[in-house]
Protein backbone atom coordinates (compact mmCIF):
# COMPACT_ATOMS: atom_id res chain seq x y z
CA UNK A 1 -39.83 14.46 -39.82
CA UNK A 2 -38.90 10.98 -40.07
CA UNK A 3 -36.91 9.08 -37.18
CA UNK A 4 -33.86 7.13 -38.20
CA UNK A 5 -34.40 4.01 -36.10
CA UNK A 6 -31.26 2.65 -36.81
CA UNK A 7 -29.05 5.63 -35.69
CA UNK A 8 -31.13 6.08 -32.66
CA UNK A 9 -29.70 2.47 -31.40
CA UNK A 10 -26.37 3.65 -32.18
CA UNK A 11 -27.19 6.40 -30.12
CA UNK A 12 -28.81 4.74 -27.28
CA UNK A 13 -25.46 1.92 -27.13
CA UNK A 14 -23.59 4.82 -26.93
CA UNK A 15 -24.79 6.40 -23.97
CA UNK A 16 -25.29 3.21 -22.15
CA UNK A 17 -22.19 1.72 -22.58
CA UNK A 18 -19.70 4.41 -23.05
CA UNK A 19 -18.19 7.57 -20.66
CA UNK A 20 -20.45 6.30 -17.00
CA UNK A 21 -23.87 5.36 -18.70
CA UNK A 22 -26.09 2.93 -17.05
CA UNK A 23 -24.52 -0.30 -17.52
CA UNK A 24 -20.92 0.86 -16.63
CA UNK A 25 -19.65 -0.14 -13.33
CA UNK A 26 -19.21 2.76 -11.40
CA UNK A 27 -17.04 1.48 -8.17
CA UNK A 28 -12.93 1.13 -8.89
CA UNK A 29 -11.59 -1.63 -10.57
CA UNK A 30 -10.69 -4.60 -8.27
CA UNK A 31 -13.51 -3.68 -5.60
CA UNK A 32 -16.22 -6.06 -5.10
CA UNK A 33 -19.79 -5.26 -5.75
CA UNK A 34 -20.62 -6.89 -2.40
CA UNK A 35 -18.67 -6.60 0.88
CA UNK A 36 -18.87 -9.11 3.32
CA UNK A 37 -20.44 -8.26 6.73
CA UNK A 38 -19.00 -7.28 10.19
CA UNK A 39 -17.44 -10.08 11.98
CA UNK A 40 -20.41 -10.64 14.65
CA UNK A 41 -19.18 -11.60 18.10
CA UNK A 42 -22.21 -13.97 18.61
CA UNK A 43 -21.95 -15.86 15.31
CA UNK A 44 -25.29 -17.72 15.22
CA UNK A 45 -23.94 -21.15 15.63
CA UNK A 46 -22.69 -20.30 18.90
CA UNK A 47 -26.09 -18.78 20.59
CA UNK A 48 -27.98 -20.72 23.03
CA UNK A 49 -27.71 -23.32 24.91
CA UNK A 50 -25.10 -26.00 23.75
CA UNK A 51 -27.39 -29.24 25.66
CA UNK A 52 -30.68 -27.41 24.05
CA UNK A 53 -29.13 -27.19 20.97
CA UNK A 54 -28.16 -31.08 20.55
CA UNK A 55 -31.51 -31.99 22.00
CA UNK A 56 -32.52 -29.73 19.33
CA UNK A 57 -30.66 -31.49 16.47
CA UNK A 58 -32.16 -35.08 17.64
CA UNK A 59 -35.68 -33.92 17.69
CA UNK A 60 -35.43 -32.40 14.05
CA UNK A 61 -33.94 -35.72 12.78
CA UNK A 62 -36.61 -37.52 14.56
CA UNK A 63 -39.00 -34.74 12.88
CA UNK A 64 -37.96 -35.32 9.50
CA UNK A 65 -37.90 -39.42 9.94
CA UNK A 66 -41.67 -38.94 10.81
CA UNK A 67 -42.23 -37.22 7.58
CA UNK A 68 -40.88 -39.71 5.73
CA UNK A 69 -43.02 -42.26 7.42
CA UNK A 70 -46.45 -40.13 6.80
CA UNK A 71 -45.34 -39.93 3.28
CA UNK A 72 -44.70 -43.75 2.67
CA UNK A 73 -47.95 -44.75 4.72
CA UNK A 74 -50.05 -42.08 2.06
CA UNK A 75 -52.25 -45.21 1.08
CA UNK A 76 -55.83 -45.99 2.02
CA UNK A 77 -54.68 -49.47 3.35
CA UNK A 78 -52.23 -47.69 6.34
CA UNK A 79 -55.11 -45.39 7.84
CA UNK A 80 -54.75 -46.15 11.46
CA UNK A 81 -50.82 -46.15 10.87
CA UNK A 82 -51.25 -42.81 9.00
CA UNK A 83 -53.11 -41.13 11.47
CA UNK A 84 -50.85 -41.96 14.66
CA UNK A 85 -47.55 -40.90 12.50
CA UNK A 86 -48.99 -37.75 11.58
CA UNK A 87 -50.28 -37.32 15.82
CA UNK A 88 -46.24 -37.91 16.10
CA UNK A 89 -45.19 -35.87 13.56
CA UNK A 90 -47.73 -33.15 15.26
CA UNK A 91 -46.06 -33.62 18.15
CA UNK A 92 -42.44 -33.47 17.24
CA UNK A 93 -43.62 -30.09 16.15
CA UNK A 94 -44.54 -29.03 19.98
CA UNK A 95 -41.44 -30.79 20.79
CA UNK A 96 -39.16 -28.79 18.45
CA UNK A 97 -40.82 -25.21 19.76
CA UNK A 98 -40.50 -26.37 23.49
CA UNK A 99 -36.88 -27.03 23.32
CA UNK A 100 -36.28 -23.37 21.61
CA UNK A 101 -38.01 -21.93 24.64
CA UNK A 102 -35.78 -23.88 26.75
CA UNK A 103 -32.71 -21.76 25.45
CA UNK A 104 -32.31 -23.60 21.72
CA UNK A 105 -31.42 -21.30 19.15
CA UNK A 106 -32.20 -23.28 15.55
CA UNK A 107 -30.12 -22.14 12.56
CA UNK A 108 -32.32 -20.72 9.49
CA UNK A 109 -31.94 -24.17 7.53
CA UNK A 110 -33.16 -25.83 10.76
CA UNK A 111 -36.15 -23.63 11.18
CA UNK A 112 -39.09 -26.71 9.82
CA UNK A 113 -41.94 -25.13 12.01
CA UNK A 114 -43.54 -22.21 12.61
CA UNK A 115 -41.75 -20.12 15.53
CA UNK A 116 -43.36 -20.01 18.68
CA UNK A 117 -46.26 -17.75 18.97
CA UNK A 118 -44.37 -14.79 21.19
CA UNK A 119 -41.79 -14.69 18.21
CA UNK A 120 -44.77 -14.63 15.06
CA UNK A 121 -45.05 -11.21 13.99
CA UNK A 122 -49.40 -11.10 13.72
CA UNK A 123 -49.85 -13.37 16.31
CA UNK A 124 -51.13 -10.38 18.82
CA UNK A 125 -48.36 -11.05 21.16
CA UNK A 126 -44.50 -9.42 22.24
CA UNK A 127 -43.59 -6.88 20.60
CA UNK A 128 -46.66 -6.20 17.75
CA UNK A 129 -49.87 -5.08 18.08
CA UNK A 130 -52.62 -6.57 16.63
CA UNK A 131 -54.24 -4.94 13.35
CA UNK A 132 -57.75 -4.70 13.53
CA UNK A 133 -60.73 -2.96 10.71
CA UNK A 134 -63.24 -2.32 13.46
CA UNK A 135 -62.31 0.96 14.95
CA UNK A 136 -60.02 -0.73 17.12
CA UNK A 137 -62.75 -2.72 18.97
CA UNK A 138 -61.68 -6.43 19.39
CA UNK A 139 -64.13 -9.54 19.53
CA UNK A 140 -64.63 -10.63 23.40
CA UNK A 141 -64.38 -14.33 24.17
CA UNK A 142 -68.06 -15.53 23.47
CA UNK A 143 -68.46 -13.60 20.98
CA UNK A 144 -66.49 -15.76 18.29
């Protein structure tokens, strides 16, 4: 038996677009597809502390105006000049995690560094455990 190609596209449109196939919308008309969230009483600009948070705000610019200065000094010539801008820009880093665990709480678009290590989900500590192949046996101290 031989398969009309052409009428089985016609059929296929059919059932997709017509009478609640696939590609027809099934909430009302007028409703959006997404709904906006509950109204949080602690929006996320307003946690923490409102001092942290500034000091917060001044270390990240000075963050990113240390990465601009390791970029531009990228040149065999600046070594010396490299290498202590990158020390700062290592720093700023520590700087930037301190002040969070002084009560800052960083918005998602100010989040440049790694979280601190009680708030990284493998790092072994809070809330996770650590995953390990080896029958649950652990590495002591020397032994790395």
């Amino acid at each position: 038996m031989a398969v009309d190609y052409d009428q089985l596209k016609l059929f296929v449109r059919e059932a997709m677009f017509t009478g609640g196939g696939i590609n027809e919308p099934s909430a009302p008309e007028g409703v959006p597809h997404r709904m906006p969230s509950a109204d949080n009483a602690d929006k996320m600009q307003n946690q923490g502390d409102p001092k942290a948070n500034k000091l917060y705000a001044v270390a990240l610019t000075a963050r990113e105006a240390t990465e601009k200065l390791v970029e531009a000094l990228d040149d065999p010539l600046y070594d010396d000049a490299y290498e202590y801008a990158f020390k700062a820009s290592s720093s700023l880093r520590k700087v930037l995690n301190s002040i969070e665990e002084m009560g800052a709480a960083p918005m998602p678009d100010q989040r440049v560094v790694a979280p601190p290590v009680r708030n990284q989900k493998y790092s072994g500590t809070g809330g996770y455990l650590p995953m390990t192949y080896s029958g649950g046996e652990t590495l002591e101290e020397g032994e790395k």
